[in-house]
PDB file of N, CA and C in Angstrom:
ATOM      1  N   UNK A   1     -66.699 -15.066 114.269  1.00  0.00           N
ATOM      2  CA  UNK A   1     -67.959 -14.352 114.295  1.00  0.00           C
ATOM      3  C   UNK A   1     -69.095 -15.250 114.766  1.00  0.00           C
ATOM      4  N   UNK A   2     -68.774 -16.192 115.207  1.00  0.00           N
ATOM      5  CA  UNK A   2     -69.933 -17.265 115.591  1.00  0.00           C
ATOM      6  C   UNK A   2     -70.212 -17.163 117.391  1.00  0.00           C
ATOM      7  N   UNK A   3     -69.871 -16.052 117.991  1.00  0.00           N
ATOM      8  CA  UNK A   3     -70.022 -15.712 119.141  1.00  0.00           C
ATOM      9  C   UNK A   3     -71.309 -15.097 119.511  1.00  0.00           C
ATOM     10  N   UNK A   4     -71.716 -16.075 120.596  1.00  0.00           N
ATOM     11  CA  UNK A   4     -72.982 -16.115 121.151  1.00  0.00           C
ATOM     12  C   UNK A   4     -73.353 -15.498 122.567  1.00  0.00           C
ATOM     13  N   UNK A   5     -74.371 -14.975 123.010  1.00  0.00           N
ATOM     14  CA  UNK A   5     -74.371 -14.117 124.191  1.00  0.00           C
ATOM     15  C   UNK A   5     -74.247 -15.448 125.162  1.00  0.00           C
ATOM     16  N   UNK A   6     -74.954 -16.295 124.716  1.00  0.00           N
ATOM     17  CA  UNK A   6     -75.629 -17.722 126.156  1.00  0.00           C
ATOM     18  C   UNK A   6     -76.228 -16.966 127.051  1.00  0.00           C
ATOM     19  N   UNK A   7     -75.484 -17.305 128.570  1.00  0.00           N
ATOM     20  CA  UNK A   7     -76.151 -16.646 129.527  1.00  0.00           C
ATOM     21  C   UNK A   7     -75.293 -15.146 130.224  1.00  0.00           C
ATOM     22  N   UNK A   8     -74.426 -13.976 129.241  1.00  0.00           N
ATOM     23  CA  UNK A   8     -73.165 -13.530 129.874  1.00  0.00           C
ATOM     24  C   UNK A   8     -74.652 -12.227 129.953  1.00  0.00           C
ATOM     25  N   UNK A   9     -74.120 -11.272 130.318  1.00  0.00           N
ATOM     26  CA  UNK A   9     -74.832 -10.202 130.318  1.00  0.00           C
ATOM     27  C   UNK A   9     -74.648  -9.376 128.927  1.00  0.00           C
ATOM     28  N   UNK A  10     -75.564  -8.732 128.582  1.00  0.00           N
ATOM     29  CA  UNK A  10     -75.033  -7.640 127.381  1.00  0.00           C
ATOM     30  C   UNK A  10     -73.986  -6.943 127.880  1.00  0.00           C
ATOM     31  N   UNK A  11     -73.105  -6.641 128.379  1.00  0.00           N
ATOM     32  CA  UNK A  11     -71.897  -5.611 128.727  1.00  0.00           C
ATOM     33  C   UNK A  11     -71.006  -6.935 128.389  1.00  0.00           C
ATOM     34  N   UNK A  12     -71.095  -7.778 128.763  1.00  0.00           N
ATOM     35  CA  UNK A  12     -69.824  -8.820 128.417  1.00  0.00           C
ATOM     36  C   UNK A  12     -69.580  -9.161 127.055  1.00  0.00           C
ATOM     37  N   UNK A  13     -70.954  -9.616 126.810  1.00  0.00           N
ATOM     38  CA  UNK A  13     -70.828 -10.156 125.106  1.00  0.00           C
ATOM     39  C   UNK A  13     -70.353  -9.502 124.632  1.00  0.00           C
ATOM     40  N   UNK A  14     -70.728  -7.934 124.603  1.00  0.00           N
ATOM     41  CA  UNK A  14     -70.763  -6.576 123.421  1.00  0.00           C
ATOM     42  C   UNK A  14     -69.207  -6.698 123.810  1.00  0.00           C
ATOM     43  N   UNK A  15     -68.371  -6.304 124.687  1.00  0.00           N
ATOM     44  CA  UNK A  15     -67.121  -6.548 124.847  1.00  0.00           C
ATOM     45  C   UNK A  15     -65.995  -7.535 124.144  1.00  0.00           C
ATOM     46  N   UNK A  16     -66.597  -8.282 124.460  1.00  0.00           N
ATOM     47  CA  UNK A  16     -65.683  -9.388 124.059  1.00  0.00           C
ATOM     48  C   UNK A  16     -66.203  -9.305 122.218  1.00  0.00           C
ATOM     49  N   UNK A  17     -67.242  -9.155 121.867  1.00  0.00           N
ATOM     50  CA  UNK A  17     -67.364  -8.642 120.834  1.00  0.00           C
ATOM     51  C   UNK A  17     -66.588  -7.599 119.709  1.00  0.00           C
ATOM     52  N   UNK A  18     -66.483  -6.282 120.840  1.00  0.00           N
ATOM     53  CA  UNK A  18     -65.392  -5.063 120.498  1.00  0.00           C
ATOM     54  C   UNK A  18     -64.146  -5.532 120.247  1.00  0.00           C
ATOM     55  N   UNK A  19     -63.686  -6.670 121.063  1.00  0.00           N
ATOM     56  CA  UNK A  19     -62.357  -7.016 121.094  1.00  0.00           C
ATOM     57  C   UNK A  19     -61.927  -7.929 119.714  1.00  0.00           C
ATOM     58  N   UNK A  20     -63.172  -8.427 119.165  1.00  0.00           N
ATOM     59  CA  UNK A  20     -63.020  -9.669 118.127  1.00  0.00           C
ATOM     60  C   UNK A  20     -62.682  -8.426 117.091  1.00  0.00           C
ATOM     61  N   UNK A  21     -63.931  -7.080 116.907  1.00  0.00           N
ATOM     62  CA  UNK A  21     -63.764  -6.376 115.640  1.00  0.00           C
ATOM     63  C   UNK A  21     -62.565  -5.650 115.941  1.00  0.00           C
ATOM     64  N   UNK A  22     -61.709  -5.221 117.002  1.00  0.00           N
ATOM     65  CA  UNK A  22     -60.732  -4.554 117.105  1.00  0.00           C
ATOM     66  C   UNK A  22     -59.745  -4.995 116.492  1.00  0.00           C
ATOM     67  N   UNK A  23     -59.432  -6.471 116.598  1.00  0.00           N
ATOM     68  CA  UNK A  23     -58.786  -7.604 116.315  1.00  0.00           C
ATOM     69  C   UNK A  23     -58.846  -7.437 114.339  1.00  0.00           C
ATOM     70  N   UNK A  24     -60.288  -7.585 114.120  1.00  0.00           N
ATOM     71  CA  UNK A  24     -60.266  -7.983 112.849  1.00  0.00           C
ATOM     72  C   UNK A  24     -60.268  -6.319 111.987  1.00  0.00           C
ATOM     73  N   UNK A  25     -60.282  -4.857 112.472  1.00  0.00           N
ATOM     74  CA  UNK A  25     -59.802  -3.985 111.703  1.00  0.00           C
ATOM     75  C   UNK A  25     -58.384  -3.870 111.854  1.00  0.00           C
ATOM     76  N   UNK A  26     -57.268  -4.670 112.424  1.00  0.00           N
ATOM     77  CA  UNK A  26     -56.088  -4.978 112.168  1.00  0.00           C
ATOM     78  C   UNK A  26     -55.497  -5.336 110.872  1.00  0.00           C
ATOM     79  N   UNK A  27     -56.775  -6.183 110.078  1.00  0.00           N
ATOM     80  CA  UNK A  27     -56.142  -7.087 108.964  1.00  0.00           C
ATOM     81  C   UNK A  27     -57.209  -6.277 107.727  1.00  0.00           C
ATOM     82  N   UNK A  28     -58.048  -4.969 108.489  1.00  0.00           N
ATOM     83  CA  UNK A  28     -58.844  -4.297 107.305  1.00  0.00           C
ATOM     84  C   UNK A  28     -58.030  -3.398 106.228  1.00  0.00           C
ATOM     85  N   UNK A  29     -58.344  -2.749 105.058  1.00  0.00           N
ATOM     86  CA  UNK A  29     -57.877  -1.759 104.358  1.00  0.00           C
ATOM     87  C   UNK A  29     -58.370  -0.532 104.979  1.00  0.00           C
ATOM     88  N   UNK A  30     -57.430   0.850 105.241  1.00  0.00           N
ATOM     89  CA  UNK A  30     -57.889   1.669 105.494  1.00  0.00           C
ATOM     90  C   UNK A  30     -57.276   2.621 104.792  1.00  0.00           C
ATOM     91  N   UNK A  31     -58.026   4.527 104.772  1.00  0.00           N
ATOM     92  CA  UNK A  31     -57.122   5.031 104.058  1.00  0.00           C
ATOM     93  C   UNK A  31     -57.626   6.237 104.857  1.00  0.00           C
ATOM     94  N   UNK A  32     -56.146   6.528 105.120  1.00  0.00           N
ATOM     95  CA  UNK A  32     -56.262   8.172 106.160  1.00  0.00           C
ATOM     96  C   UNK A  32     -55.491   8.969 105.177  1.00  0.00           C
ATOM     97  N   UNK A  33     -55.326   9.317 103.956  1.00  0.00           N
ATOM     98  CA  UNK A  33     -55.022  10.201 103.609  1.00  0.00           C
ATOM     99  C   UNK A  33     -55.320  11.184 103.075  1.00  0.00           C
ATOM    100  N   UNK A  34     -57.169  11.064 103.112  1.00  0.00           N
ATOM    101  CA  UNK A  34     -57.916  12.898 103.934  1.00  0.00           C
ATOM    102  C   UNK A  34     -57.334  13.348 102.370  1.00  0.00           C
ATOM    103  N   UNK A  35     -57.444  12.795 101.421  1.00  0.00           N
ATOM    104  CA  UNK A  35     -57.520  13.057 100.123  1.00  0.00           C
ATOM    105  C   UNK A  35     -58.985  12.526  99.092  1.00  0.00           C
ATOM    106  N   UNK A  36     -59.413  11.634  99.956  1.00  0.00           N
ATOM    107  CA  UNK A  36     -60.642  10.931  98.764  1.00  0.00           C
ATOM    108  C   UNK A  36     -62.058  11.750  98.994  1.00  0.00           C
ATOM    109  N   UNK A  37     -62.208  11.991  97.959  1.00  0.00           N
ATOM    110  CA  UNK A  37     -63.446  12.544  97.290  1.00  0.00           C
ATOM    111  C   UNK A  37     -64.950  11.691  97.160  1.00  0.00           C
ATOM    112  N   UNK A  38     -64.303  10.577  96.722  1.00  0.00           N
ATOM    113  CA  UNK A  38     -65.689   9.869  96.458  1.00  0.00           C
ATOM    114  C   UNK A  38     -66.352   9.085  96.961  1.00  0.00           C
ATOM    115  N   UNK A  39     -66.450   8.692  98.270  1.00  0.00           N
ATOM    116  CA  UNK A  39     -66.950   8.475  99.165  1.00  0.00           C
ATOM    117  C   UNK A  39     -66.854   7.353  99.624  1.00  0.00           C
ATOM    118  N   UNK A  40     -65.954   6.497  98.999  1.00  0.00           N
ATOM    119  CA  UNK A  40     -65.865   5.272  99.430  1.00  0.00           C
ATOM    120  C   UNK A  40     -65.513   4.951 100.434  1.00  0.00           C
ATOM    121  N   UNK A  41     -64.656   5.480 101.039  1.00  0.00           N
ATOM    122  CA  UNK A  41     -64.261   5.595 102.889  1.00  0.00           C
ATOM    123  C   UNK A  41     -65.225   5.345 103.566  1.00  0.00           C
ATOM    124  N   UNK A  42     -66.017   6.464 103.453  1.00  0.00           N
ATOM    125  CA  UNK A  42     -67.415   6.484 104.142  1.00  0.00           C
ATOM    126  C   UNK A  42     -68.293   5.127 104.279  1.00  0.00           C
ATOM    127  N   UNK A  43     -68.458   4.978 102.513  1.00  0.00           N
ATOM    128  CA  UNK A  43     -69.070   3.136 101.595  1.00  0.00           C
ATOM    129  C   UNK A  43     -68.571   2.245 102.787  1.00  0.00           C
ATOM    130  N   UNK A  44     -67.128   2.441 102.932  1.00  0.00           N
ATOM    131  CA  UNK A  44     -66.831   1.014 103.316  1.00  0.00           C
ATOM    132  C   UNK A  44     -67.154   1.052 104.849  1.00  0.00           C
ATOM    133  N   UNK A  45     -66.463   2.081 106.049  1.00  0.00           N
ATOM    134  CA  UNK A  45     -66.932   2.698 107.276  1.00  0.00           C
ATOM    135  C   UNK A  45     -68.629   2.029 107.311  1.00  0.00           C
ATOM    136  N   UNK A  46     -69.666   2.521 106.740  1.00  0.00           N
ATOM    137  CA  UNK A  46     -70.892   2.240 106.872  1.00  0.00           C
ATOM    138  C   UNK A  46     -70.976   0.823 106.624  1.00  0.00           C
ATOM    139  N   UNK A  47     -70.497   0.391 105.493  1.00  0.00           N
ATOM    140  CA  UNK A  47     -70.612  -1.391 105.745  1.00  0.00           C
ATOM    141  C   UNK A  47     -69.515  -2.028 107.236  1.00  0.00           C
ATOM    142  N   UNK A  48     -68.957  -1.343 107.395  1.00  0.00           N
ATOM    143  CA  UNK A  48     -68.781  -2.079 108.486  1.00  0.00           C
ATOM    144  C   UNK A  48     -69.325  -2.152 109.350  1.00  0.00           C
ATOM    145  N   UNK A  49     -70.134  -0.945 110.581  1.00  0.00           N
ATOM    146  CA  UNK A  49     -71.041  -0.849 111.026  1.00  0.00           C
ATOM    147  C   UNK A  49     -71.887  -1.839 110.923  1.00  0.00           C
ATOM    148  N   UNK A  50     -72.325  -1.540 109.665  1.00  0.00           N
ATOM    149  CA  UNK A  50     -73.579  -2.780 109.941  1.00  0.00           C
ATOM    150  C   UNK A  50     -73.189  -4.263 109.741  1.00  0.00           C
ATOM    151  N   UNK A  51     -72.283  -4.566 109.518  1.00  0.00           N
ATOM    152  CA  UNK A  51     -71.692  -5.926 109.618  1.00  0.00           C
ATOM    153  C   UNK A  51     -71.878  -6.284 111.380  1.00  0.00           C
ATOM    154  N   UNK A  52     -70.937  -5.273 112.210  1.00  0.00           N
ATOM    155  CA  UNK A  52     -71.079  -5.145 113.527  1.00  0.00           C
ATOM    156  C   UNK A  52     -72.367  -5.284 113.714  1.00  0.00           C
ATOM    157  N   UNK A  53     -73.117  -4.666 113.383  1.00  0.00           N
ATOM    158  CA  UNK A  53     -74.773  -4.484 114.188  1.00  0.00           C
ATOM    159  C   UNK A  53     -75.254  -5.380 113.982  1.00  0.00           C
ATOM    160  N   UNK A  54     -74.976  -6.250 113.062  1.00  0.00           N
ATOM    161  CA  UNK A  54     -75.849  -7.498 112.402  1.00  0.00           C
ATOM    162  C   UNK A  54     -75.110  -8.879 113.325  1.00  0.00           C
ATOM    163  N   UNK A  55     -73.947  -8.753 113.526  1.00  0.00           N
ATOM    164  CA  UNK A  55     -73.301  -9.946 114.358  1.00  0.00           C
ATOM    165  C   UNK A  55     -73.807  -9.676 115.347  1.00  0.00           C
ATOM    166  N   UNK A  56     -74.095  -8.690 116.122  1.00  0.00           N
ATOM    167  CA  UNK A  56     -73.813  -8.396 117.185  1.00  0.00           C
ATOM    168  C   UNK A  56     -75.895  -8.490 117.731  1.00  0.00           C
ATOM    169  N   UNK A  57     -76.664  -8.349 116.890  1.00  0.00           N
ATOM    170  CA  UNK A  57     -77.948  -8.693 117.038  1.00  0.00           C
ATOM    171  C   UNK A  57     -77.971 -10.477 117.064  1.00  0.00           C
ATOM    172  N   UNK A  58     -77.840 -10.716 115.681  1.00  0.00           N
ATOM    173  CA  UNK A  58     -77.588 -12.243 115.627  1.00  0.00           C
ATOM    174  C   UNK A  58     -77.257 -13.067 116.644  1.00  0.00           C
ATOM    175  N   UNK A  59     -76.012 -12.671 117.384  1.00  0.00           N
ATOM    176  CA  UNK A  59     -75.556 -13.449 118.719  1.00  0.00           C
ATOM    177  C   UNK A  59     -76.287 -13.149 119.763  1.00  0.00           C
ATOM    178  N   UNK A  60     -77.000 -11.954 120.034  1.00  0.00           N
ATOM    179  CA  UNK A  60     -78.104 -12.405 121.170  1.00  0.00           C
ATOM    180  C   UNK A  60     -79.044 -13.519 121.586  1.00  0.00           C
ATOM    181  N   UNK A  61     -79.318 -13.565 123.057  1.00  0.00           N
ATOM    182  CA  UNK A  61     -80.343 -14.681 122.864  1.00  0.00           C
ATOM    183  C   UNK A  61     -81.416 -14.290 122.579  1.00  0.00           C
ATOM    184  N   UNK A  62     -82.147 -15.856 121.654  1.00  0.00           N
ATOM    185  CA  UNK A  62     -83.101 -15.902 121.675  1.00  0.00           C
ATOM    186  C   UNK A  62     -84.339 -14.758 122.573  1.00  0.00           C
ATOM    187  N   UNK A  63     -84.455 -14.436 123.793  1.00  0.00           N
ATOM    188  CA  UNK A  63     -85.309 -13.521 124.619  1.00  0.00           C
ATOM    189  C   UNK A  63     -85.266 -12.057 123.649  1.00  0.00           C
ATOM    190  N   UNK A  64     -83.887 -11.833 123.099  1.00  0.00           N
ATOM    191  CA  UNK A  64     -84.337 -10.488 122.874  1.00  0.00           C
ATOM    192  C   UNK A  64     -84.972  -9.948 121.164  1.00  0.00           C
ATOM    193  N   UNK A  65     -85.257 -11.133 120.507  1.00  0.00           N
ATOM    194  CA  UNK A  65     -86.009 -11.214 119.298  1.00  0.00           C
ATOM    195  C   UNK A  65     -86.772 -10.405 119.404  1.00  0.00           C
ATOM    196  N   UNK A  66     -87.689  -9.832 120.326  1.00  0.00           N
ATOM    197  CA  UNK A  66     -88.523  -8.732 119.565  1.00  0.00           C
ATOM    198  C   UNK A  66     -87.511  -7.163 119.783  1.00  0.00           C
ATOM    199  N   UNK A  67     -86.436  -7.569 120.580  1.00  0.00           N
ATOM    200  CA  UNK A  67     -85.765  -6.133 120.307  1.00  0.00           C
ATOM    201  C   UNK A  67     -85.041  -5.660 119.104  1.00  0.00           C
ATOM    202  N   UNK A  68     -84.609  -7.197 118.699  1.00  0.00           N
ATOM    203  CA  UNK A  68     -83.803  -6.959 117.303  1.00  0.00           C
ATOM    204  C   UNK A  68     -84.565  -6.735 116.372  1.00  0.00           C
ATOM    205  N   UNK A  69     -85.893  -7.185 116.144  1.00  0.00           N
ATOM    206  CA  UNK A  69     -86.935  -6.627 114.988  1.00  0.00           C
ATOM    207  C   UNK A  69     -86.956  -5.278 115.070  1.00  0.00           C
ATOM    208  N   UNK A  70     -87.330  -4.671 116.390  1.00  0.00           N
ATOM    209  CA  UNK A  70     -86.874  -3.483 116.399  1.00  0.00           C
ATOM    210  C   UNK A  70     -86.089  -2.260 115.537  1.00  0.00           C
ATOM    211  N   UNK A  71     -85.239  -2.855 116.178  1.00  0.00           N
ATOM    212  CA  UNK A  71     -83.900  -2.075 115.761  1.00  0.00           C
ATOM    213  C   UNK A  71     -83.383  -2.316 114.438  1.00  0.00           C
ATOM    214  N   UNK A  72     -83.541  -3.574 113.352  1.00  0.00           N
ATOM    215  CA  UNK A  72     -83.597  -3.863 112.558  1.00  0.00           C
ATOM    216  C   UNK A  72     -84.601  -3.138 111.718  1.00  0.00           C
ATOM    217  N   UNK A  73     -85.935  -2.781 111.903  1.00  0.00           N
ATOM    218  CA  UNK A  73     -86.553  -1.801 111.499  1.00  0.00           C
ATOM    219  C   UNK A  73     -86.193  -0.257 111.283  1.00  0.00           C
ATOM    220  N   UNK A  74     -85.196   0.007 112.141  1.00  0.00           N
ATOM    221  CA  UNK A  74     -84.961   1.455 111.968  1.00  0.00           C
ATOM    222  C   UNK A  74     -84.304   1.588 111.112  1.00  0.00           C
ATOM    223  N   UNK A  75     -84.760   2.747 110.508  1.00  0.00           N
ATOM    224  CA  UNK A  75     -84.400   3.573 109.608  1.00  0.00           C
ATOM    225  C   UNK A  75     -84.096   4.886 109.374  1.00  0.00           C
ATOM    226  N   UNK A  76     -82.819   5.276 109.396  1.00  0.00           N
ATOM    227  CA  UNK A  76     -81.723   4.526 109.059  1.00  0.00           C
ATOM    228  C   UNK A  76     -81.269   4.240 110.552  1.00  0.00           C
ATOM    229  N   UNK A  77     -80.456   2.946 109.917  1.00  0.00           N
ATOM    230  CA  UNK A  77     -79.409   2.365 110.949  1.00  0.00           C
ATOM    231  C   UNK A  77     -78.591   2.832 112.028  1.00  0.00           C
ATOM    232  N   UNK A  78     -78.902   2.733 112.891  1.00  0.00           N
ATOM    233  CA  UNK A  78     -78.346   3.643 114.418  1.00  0.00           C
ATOM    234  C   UNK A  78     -76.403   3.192 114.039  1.00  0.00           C
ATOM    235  N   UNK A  79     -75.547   3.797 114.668  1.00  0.00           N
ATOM    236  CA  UNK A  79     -74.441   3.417 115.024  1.00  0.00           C
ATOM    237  C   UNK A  79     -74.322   2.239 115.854  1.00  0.00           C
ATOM    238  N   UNK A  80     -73.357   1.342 116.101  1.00  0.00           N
ATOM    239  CA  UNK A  80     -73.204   0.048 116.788  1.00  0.00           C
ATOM    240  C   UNK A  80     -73.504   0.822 118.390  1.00  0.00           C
ATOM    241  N   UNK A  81     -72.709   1.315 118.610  1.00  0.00           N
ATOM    242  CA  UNK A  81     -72.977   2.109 120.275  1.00  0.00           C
ATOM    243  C   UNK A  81     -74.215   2.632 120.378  1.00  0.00           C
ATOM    244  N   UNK A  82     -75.644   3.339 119.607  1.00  0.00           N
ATOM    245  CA  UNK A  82     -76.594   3.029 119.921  1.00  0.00           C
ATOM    246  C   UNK A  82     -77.112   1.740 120.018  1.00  0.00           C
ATOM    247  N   UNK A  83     -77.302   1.262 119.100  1.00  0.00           N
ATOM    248  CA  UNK A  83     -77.711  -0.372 119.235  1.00  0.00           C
ATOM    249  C   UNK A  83     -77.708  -1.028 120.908  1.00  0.00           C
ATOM    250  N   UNK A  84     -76.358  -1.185 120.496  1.00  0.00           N
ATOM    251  CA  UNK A  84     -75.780  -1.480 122.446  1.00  0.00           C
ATOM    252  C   UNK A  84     -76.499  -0.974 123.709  1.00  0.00           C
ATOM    253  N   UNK A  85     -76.547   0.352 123.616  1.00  0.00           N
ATOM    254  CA  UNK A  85     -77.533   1.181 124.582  1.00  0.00           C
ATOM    255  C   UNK A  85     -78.963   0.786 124.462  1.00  0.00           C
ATOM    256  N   UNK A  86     -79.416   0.685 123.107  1.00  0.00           N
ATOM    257  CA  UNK A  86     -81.081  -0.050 123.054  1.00  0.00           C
ATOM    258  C   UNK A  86     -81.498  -1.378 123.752  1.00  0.00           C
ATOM    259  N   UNK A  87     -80.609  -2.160 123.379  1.00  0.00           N
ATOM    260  CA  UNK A  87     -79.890  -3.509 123.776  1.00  0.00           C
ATOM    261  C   UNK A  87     -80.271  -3.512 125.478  1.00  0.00           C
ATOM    262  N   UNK A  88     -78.931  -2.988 125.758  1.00  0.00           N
ATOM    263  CA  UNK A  88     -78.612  -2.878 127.313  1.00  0.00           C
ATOM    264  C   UNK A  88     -79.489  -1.976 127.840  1.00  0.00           C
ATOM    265  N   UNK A  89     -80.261  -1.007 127.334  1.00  0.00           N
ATOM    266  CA  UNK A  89     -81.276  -0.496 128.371  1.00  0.00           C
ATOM    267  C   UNK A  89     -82.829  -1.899 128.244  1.00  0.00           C
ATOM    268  N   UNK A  90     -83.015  -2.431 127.118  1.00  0.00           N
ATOM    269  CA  UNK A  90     -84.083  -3.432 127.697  1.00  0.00           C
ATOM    270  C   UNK A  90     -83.599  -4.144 128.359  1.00  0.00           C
ATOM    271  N   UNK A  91     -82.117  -4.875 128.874  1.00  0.00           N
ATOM    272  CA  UNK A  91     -81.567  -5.711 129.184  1.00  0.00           C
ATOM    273  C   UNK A  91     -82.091  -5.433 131.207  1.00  0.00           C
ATOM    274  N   UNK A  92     -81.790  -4.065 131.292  1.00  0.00           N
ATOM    275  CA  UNK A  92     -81.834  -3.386 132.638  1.00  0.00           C
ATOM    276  C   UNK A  92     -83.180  -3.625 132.469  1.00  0.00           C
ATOM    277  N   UNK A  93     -84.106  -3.385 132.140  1.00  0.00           N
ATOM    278  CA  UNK A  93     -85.648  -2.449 131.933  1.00  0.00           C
ATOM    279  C   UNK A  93     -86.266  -4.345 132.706  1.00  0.00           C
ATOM    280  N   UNK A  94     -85.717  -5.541 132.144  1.00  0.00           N
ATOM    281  CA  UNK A  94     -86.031  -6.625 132.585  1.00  0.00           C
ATOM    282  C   UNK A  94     -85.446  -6.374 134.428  1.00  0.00           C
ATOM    283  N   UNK A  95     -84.685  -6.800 134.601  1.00  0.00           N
ATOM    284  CA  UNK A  95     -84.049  -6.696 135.444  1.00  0.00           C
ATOM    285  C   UNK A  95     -85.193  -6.146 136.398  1.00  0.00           C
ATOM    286  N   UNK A  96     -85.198  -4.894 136.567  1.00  0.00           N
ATOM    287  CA  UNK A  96     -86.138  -4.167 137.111  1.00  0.00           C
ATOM    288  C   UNK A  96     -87.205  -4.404 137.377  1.00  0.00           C
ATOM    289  N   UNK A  97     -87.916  -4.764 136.189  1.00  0.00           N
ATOM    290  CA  UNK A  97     -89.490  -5.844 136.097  1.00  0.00           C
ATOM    291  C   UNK A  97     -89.322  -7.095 137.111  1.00  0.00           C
ATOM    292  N   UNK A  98     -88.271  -7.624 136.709  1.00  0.00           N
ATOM    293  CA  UNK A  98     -88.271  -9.036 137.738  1.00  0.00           C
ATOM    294  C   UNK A  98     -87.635  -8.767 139.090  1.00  0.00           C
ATOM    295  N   UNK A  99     -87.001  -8.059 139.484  1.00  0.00           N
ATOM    296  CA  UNK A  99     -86.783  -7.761 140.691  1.00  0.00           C
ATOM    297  C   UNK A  99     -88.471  -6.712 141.447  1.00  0.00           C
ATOM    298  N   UNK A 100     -88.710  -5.913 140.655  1.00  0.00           N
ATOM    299  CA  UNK A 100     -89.917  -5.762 141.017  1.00  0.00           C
ATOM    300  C   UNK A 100     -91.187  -6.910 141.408  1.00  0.00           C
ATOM    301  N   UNK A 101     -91.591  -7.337 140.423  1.00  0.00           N
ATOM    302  CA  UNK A 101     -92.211  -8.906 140.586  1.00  0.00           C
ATOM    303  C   UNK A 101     -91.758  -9.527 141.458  1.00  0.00           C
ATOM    304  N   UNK A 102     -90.759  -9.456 142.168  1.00  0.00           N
ATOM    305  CA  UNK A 102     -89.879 -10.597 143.147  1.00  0.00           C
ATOM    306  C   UNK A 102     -90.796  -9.554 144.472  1.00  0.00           C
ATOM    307  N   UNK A 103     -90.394  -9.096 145.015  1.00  0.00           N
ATOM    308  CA  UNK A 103     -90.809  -8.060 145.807  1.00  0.00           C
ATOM    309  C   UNK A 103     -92.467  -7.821 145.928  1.00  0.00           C
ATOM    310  N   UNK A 104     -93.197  -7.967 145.122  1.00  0.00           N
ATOM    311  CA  UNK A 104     -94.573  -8.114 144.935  1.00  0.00           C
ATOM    312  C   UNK A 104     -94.923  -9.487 145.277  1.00  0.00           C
ATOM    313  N   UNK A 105     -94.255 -10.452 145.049  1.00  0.00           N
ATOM    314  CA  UNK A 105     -94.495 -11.643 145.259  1.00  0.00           C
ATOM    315  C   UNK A 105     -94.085 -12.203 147.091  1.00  0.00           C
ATOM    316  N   UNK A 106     -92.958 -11.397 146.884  1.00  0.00           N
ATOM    317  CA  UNK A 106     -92.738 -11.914 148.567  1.00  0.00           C
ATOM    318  C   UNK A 106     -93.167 -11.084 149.718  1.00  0.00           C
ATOM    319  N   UNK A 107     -94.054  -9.638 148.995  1.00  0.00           N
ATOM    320  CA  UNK A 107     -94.467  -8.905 150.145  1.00  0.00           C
ATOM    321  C   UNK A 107     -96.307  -9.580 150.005  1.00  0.00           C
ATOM    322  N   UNK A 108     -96.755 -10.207 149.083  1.00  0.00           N
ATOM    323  CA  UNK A 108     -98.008 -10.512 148.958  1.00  0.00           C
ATOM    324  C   UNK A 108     -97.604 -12.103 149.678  1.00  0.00           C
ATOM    325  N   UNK A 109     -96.908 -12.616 149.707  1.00  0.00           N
ATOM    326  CA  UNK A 109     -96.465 -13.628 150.650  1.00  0.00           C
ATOM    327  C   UNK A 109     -96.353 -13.594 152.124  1.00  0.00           C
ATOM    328  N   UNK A 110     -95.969 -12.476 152.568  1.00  0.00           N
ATOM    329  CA  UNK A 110     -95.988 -11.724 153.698  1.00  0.00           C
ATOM    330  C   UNK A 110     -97.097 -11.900 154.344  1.00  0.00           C
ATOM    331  N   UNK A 111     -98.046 -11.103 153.544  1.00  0.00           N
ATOM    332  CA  UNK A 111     -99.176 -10.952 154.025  1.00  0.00           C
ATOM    333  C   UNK A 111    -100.167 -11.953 154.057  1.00  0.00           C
TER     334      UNK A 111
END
């Protein structure tokens, strides 16, 4: 769980991410027998989630600290696959900005 974005893109990390928790609900308790009443399925389902959401903020870089305050603020807690989408749409939303800025800069260069 000590996996860090560095410099990969959010689609990579979150991946290789999926693959660590895929890995580690191998060795989880589960119970499909669509008999329990008291909600603990659910209890435990929801703590996992946010175990995910919390690694998976944590290992970002540094840059995206004000997104994780964010999202850390909400209430209640999005699913891991929103998160990701919040994530990866500021991830693009930069992108855009600086390729824009690039283009402003080299057409005001131009001129």
């Amino acid at each position: 769980m000590n996996l860090s974005q560095s410099q990969q893109s959010i689609s990579v990390y979150f991946t290789k991410l999926e693959s660590i928790w895929d890995e580690l609900n191998n060795y989880r308790p589960v119970c499909n027998c669509g008999k329990c009443t008291c909600g603990g399925v659910k209890a435990l389902n929801d703590c996992y989630q946010l175990e995910y959401i919390m690694s998976f903020l944590m290992g970002l870089h540094d840059s995206f600290a004000h997104i994780q305050g964010q999202v850390l603020a909400l209430d209640p807690m999005p699913p891991i696959n929103k998160v990701f989408a919040l994530i990866s749409q500021d991830e693009h939303q930069r992108k855009v900005g600086i390729t824009a800025s690039d283009s402003a800069n080299t057409m005001a260069f131009a001129a």
